[in-house]
N, C-alpha and C. Protein backbone atom coordinates (compact mmCIF):
# COMPACT_ATOMS: atom_id res chain seq x y z
N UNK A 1 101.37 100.70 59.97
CA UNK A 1 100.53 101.29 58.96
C UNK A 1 99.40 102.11 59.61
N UNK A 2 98.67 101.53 60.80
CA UNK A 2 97.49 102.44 60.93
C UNK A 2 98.08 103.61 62.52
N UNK A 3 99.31 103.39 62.59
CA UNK A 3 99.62 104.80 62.99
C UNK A 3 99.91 105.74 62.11
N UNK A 4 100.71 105.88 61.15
CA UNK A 4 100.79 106.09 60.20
C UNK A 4 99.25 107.34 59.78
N UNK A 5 98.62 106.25 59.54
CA UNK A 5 97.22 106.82 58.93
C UNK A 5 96.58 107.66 60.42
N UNK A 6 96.94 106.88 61.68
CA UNK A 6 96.47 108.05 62.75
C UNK A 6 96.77 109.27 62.72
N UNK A 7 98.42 109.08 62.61
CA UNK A 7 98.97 110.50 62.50
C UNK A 7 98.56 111.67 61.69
N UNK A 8 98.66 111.02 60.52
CA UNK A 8 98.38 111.71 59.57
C UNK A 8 97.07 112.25 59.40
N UNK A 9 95.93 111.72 60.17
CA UNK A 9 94.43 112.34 59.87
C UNK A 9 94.43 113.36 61.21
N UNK A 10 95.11 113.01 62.07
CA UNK A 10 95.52 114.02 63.46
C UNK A 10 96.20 115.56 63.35
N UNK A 11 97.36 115.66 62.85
CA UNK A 11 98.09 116.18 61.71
C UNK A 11 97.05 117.13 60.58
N UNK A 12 96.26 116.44 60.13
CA UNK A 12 95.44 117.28 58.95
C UNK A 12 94.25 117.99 59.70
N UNK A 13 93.66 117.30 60.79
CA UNK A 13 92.38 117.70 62.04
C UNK A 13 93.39 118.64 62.35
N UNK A 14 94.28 119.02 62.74
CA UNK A 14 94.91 120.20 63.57
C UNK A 14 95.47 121.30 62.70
N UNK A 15 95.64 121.02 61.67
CA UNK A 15 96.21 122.15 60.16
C UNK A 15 94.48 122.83 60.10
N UNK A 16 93.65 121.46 60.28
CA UNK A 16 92.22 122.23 59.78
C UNK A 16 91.80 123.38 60.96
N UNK A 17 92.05 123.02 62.17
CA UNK A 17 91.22 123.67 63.00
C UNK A 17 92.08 125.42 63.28
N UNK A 18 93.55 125.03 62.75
CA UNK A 18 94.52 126.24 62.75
C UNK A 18 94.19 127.25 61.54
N UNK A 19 93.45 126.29 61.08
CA UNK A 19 93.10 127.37 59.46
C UNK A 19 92.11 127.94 59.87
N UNK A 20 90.76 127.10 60.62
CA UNK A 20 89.39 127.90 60.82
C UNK A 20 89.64 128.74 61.82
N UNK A 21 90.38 128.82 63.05
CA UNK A 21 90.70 129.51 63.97
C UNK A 21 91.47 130.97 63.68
N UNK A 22 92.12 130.78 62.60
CA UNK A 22 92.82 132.28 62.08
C UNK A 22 91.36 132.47 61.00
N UNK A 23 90.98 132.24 60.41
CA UNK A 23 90.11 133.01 59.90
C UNK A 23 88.83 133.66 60.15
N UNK A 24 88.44 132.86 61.86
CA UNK A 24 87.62 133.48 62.38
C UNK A 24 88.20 134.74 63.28
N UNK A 25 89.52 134.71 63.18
CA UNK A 25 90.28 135.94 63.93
C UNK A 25 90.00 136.99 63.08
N UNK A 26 90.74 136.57 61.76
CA UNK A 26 90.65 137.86 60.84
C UNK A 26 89.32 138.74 60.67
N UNK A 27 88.00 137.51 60.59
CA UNK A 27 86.93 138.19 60.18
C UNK A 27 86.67 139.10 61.55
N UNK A 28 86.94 139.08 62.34
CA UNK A 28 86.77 139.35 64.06
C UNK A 28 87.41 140.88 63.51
N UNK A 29 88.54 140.40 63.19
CA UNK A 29 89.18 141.97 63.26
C UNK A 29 89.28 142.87 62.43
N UNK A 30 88.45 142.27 60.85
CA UNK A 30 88.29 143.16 59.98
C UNK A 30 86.85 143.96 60.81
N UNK A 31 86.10 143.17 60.97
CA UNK A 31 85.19 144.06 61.62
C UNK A 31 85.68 145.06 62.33
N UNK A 32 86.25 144.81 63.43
CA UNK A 32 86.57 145.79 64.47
C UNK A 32 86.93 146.67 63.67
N UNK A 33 87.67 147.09 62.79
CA UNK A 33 88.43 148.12 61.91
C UNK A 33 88.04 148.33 60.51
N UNK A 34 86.53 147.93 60.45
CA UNK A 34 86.03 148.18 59.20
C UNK A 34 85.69 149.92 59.58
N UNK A 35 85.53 150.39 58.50
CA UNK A 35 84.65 152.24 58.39
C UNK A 35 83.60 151.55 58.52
N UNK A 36 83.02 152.30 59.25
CA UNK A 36 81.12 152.94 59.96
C UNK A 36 80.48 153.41 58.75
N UNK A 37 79.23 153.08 58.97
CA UNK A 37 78.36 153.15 57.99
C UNK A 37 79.27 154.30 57.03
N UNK A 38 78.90 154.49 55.52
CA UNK A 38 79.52 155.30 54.74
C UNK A 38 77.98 156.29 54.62
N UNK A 39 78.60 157.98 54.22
CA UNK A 39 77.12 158.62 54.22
C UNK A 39 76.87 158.52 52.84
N UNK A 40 76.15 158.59 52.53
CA UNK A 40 75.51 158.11 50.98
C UNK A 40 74.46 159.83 50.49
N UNK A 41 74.12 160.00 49.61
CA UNK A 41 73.35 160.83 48.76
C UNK A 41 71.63 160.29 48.70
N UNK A 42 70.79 160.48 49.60
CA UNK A 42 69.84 160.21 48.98
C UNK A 42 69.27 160.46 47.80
N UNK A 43 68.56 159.34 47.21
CA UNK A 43 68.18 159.65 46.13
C UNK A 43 66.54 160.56 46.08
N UNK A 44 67.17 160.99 44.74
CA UNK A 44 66.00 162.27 44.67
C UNK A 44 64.37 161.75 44.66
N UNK A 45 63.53 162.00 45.13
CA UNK A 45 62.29 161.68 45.28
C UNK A 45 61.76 161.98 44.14
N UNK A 46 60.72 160.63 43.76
CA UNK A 46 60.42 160.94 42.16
C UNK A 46 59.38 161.93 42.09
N UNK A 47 59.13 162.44 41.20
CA UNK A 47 58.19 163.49 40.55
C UNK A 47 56.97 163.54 41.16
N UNK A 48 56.87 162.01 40.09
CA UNK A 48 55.56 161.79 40.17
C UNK A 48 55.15 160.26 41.17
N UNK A 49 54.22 160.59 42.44
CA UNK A 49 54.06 159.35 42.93
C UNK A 49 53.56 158.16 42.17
N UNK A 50 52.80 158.75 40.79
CA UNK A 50 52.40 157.31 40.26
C UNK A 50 53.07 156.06 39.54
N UNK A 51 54.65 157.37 39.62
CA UNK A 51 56.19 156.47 38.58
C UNK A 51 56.45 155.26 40.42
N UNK A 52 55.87 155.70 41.56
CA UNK A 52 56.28 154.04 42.25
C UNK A 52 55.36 153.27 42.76
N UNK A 53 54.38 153.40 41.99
CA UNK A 53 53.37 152.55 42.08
C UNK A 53 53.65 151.16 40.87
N UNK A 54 53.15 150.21 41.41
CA UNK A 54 53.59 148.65 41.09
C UNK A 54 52.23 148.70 40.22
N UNK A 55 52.88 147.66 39.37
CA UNK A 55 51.55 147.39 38.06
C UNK A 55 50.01 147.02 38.65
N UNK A 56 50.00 146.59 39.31
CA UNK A 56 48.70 146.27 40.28
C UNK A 56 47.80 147.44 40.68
N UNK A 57 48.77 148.42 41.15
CA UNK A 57 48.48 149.60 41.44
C UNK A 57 47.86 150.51 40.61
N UNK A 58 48.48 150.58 39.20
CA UNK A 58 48.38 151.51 38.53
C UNK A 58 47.11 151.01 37.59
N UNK A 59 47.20 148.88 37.06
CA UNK A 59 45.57 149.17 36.72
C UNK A 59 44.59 149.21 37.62
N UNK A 60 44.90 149.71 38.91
CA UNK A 60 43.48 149.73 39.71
C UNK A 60 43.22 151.44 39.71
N UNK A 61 44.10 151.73 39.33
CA UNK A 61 44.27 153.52 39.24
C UNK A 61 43.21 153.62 37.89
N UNK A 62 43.55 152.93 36.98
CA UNK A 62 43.40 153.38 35.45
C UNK A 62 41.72 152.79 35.22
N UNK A 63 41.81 151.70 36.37
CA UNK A 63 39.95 151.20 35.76
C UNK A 63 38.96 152.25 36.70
N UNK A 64 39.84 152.85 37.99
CA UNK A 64 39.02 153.52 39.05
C UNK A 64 38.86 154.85 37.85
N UNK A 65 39.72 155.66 36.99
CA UNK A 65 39.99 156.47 36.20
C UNK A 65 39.14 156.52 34.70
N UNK A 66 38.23 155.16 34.82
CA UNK A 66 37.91 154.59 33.34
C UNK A 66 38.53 154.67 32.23
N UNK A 67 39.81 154.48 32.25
CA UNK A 67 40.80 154.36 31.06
C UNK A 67 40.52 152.80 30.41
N UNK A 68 40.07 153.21 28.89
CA UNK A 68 39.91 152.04 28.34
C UNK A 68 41.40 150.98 27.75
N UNK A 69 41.17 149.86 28.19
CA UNK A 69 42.09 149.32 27.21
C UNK A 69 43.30 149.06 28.81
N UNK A 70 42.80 149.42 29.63
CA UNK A 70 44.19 149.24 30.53
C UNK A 70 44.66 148.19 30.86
N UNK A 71 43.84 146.98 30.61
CA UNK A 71 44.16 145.67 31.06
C UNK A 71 45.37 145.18 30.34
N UNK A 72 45.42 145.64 28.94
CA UNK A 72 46.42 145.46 28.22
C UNK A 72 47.74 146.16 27.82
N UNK A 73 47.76 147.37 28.93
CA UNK A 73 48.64 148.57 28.73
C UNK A 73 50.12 147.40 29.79
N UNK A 74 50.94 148.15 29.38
CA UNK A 74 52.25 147.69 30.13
C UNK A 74 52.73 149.07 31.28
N UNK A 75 53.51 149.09 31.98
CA UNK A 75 53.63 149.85 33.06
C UNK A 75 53.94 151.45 32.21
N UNK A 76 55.01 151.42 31.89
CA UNK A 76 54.81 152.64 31.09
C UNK A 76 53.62 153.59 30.09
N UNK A 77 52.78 152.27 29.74
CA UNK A 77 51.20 153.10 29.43
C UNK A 77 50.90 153.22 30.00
N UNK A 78 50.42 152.71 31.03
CA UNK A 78 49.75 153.44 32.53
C UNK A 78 50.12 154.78 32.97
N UNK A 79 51.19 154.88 33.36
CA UNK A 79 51.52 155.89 34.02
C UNK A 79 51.07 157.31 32.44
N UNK A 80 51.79 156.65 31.59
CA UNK A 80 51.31 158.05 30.42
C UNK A 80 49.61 158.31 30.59
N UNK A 81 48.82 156.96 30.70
CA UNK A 81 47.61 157.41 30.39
C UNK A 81 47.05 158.35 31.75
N UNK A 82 47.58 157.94 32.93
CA UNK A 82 47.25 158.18 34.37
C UNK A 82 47.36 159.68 34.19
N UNK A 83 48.59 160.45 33.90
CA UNK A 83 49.11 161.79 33.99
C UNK A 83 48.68 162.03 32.84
């Protein structure tokens, strides 16, 4: 009985290590034969620098600006009131 059970966990340790061993091949060699960076389209630079400014940003823009009410504006009022 407990050869049996030797075998058999010996047997499954060696199926396992044949499985991790080919799949660290494959990933090995998809790399090697992956395409190189792809060229891409930059994207267009926005308009307006104040459309990438972060909400933080823009009420420190709007109180330096004395725009009333900015504490309560959401990102898109800002920028309308800013421009």
């Amino acid at each position: 009985m407990t050869l049996i059970i030797t075998a058999t966990f010996v047997a499954a340790s060696a199926y396992f290590f044949v499985a991790l061993a080919c799949f660290i091949c494959d990933s090995i060699a998809a790399r090697r034969h992956a395409p190189q960076a792809i060229a891409t389209t930059p994207k267009p630079a926005p308009q307006n620098p104040i459309e990438t400014m972060n909400i933080r940003q823009l009420k420190k823009a709007a109180s330096q600006a004395r725009i009333k009410g900015y504490s309560n504006m959401r990102k898109a009022q800002l920028i309308a009131a800013l421009t």
